[in-house]
Every structure is written in C-alpha cells, then in structure tokens.
C-alpha atoms as a PDB file:
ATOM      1  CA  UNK A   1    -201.947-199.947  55.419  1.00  0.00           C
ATOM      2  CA  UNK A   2    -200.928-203.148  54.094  1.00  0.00           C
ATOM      3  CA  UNK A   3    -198.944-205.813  55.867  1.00  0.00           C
ATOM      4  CA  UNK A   4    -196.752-208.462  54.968  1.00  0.00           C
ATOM      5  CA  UNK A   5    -198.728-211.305  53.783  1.00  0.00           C
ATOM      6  CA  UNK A   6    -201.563-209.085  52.494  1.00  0.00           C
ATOM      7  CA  UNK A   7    -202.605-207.714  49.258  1.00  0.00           C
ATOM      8  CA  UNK A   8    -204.947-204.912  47.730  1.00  0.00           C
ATOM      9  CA  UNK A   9    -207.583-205.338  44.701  1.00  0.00           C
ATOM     10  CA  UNK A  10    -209.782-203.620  43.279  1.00  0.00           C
ATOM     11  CA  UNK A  11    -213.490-204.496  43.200  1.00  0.00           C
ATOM     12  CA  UNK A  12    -216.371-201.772  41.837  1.00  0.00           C
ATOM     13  CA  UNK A  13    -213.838-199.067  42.490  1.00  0.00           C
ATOM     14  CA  UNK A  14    -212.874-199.541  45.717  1.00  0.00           C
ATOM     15  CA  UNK A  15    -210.027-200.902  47.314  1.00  0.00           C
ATOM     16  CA  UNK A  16    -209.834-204.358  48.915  1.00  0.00           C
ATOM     17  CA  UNK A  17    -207.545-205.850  51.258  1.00  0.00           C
ATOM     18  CA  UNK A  18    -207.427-209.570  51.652  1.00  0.00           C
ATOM     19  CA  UNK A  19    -204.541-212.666  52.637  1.00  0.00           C
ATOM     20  CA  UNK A  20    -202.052-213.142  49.926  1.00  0.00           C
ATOM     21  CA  UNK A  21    -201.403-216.487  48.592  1.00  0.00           C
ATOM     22  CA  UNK A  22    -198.980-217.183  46.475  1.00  0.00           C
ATOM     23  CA  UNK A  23    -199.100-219.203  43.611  1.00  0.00           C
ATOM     24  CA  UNK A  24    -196.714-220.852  40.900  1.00  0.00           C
ATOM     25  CA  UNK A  25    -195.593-217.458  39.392  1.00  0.00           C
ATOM     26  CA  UNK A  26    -194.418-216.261  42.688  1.00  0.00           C
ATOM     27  CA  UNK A  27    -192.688-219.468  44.557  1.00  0.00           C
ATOM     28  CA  UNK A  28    -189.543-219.266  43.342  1.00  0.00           C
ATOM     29  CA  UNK A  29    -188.173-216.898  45.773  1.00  0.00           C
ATOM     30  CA  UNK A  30    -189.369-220.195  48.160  1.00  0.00           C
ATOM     31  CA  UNK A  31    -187.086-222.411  46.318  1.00  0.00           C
ATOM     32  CA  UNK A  32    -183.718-221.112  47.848  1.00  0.00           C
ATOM     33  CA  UNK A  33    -183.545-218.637  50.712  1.00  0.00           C
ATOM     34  CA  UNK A  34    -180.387-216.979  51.527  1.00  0.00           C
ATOM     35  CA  UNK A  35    -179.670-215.608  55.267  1.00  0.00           C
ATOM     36  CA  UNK A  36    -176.053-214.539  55.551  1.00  0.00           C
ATOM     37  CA  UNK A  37    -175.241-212.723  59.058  1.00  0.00           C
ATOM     38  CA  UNK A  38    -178.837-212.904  60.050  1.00  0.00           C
ATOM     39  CA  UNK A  39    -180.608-212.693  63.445  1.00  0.00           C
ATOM     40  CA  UNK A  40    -182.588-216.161  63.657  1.00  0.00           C
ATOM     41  CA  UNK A  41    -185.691-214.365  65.059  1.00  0.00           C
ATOM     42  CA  UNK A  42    -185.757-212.696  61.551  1.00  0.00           C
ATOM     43  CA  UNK A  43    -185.386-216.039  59.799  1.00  0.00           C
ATOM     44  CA  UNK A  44    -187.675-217.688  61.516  1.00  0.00           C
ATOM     45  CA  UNK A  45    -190.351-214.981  60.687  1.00  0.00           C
ATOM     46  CA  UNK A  46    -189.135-215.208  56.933  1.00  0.00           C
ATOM     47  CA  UNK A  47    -189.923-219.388  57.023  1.00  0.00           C
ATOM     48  CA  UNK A  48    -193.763-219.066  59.218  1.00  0.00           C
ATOM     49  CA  UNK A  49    -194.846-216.037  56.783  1.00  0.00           C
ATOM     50  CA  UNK A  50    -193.419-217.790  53.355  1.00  0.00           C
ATOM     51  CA  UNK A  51    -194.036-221.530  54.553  1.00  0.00           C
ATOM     52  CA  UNK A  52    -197.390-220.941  56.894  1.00  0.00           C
ATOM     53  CA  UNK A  53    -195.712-222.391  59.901  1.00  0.00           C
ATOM     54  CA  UNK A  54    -195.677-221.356  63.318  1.00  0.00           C
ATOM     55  CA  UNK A  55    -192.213-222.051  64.440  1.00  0.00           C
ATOM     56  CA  UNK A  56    -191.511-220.292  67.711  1.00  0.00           C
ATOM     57  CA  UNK A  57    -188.115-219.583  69.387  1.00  0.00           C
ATOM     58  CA  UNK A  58    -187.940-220.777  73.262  1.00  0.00           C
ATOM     59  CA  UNK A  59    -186.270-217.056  74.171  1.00  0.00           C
ATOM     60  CA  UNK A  60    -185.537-214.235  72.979  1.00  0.00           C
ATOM     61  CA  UNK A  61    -181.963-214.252  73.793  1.00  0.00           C
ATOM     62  CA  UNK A  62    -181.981-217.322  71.163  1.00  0.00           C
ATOM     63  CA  UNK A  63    -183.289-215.262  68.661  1.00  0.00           C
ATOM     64  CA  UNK A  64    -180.495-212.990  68.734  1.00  0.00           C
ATOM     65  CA  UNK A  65    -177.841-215.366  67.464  1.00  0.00           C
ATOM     66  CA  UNK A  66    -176.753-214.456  63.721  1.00  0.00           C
ATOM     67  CA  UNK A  67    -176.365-217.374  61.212  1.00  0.00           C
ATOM     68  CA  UNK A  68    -175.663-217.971  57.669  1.00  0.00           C
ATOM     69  CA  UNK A  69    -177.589-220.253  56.021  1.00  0.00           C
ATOM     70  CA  UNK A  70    -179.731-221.193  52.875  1.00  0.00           C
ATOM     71  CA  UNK A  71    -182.503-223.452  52.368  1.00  0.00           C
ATOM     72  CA  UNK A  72    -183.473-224.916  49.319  1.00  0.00           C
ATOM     73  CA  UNK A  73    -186.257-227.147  48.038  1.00  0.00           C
ATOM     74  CA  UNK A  74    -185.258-230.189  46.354  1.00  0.00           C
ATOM     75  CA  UNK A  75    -187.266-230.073  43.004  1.00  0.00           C
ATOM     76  CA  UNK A  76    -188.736-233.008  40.908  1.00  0.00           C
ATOM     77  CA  UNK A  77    -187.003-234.692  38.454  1.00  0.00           C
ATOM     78  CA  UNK A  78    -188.299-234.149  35.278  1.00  0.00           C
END
C-alpha cells in the first residue's frame, strides 16, 4: 500500500517504499493550484502534503466551509 507522499523503487528485485520528494520535473503542478467549490479541510491537506507545512484548522466545523481559490507562485524574472 502506498500513500500519498510515498513512492516505490526497485532495489535487487524487491520493492521499496520510501518519502517522495519532488524535484524540478514535478513542481509545476506547485506553481498554480486551483480549488473551485472546495472544502478547506481538503485544501489545507493539498498545501501541508505539497508545501511540507503543518497548517491546522482550529475546528472542524471550519473545515467544512467550501471556497474557490487559486494560489500561484510568483516566478523569477528571467
């Protein structure tokens, strides 16, 4: 079984599971997220699993809102 934030290799014919980390070929799905209609307890577990943050909602009846929103990283001028 292999959660979110996980991944599976291969070493001497076996399977391994380890902690993904994403690197440049994957972060663009970082650089703008999208909600639209979405719970904010889902959101925030989107943003602590892709960012490595532990934000943490004060209820749960907070979490149940719905929201549209997107976030997007400013990039570097070239």
């Amino acid at each position: 079984m292999v959660i979110a934030g996980e991944k599976i290799s291969t070493l001497k014919n076996s399977l391994v599971r380890s902690k993904y980390i994403a690197d440049g070929a994957a972060s663009w799905y970082k650089q703008r997220m999208h909600f639209k209609d979405e719970k904010l307890q889902n959101i925030i577990t989107v943003l602590n699993r892709n960012f490595n943050t532990n934000f943490v909602l004060a209820d749960n009846e907070t979490g149940k809102h719905k929201l549209t929103v997107t976030f997007q990283t400013k990039l570097p001028k070239q």
